[in-house]
C-alpha atoms as a PDB file:
ATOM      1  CA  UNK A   1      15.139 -14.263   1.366  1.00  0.00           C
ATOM      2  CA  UNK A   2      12.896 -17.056   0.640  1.00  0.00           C
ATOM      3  CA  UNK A   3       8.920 -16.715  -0.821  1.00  0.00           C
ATOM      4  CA  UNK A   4       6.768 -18.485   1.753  1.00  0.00           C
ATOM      5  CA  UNK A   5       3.374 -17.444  -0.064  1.00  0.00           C
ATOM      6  CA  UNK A   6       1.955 -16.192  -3.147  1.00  0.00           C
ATOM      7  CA  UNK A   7      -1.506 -13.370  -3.028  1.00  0.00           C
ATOM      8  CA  UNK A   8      -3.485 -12.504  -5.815  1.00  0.00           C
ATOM      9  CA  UNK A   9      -4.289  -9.375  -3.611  1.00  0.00           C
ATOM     10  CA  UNK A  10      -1.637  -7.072  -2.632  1.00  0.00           C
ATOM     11  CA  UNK A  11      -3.820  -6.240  -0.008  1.00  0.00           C
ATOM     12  CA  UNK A  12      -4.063  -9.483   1.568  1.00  0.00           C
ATOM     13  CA  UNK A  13      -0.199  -9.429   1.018  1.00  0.00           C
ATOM     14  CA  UNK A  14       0.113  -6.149   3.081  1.00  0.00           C
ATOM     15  CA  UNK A  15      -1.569  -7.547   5.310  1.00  0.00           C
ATOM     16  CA  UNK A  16       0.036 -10.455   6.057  1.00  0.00           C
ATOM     17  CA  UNK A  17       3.418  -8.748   6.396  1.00  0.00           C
ATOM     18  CA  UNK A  18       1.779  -6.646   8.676  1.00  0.00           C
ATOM     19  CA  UNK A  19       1.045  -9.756  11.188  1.00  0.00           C
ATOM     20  CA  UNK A  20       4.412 -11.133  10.665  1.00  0.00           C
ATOM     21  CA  UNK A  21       5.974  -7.470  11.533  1.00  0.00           C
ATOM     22  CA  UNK A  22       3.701  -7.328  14.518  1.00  0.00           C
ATOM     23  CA  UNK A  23       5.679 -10.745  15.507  1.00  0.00           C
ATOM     24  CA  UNK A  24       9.356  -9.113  14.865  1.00  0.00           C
ATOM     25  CA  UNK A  25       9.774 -10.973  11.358  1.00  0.00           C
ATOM     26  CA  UNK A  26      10.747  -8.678   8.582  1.00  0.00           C
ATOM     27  CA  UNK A  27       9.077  -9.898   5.429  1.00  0.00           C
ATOM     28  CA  UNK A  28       8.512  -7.766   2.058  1.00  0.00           C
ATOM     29  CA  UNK A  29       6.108  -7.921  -0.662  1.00  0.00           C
ATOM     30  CA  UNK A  30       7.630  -8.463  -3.862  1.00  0.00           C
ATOM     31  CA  UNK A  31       4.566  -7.607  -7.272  1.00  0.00           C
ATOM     32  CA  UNK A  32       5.014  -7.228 -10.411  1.00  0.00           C
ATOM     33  CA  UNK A  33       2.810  -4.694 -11.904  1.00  0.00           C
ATOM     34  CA  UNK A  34       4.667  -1.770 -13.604  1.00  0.00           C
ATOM     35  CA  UNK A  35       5.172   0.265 -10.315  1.00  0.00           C
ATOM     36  CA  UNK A  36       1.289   0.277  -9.888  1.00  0.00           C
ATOM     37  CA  UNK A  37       0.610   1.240 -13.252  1.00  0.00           C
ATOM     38  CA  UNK A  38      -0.943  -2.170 -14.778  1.00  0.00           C
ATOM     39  CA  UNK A  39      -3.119  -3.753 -11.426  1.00  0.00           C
ATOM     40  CA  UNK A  40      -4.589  -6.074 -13.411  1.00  0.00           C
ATOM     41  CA  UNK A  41      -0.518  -7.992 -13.698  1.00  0.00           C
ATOM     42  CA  UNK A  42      -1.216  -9.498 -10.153  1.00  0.00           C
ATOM     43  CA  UNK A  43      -3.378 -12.192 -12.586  1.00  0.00           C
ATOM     44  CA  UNK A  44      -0.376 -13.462 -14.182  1.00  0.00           C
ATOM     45  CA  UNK A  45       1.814 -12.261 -11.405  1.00  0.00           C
ATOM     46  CA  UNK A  46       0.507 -12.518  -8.087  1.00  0.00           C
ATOM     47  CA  UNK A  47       1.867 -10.594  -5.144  1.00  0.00           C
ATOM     48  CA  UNK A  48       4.953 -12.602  -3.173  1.00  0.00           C
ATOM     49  CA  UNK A  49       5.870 -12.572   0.379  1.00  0.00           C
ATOM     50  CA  UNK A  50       9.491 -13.017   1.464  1.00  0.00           C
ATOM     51  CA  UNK A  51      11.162 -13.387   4.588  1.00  0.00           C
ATOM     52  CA  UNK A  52      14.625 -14.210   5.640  1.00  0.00           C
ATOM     53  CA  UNK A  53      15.257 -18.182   5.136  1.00  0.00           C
ATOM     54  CA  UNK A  54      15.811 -18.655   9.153  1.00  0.00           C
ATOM     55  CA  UNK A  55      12.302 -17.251   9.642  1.00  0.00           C
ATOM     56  CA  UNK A  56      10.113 -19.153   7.224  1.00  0.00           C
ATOM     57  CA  UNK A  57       9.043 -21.890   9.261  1.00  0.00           C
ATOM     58  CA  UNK A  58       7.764 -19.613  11.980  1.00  0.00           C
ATOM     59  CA  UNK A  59       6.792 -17.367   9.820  1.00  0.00           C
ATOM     60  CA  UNK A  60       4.483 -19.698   8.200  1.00  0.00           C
ATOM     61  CA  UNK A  61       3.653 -20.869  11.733  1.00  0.00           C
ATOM     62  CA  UNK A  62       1.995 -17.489  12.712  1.00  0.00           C
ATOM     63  CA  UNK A  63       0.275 -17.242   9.781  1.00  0.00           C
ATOM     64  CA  UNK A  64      -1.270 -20.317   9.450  1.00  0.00           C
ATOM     65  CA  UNK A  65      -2.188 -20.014  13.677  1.00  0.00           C
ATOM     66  CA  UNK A  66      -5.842 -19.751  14.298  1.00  0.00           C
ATOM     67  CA  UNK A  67      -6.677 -16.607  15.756  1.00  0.00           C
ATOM     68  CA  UNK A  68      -7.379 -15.862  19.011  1.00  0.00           C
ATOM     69  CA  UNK A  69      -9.058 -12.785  20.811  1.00  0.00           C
ATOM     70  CA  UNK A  70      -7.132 -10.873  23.215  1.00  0.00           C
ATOM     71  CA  UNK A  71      -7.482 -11.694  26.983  1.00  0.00           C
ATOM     72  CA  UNK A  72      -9.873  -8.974  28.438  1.00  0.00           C
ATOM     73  CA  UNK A  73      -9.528  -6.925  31.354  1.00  0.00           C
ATOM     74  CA  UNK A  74      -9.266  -9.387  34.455  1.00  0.00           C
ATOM     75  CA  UNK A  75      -8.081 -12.672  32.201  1.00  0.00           C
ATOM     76  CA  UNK A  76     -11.380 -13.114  30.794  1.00  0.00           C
ATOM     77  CA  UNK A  77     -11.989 -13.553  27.418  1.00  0.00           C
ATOM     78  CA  UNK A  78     -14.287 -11.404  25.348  1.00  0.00           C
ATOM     79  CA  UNK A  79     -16.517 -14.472  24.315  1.00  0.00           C
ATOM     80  CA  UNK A  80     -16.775 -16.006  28.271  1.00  0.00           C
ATOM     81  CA  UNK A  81     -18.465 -12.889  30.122  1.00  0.00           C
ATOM     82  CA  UNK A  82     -22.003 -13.046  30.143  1.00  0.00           C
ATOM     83  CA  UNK A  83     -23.763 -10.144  28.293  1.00  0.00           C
ATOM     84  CA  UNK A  84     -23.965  -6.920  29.858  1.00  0.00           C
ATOM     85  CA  UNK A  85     -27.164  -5.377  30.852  1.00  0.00           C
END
């Protein structure tokens, strides 16, 4: 396991092993902060995201991607149709 990124939110952390996940890439979140009981560690010790060595670089691939909107219904995308009305 290697740590491809550090979070001073665990949520953002979550959040991003939730994308990576989504992507078939196991990744954990590694904190420091007394099982939950002291939040305020993630200061000194920020949240950590880990993945398996092979994965990094396209792990840090996906989440440094821009985003991109689902195609709609038809291959349109959302941002293309003209409003409805």
């Amino acid at each position: 396991m290697v740590i491809i990124r550090e979070y001073v939110s665990e949520m953002e952390a979550l959040v991003a092993r939730s994308v990576l996940e989504a992507h078939q890439i196991p990744a954990v979140v590694l904190r420091d902060d007394a099982g939950g009981m002291l939040p305020a560690m993630h200061m000194l010790f920020p949240a950590r995201l880990a993945v398996r060595a092979y994965d990094a670089t396209q792990a840090l691939y996906i989440l440094d991607a821009p985003f991109e909107p689902d195609d709609a219904i038809g291959g349109e995308r959302y941002f293309d149709r003209p409003p409805e009305g």
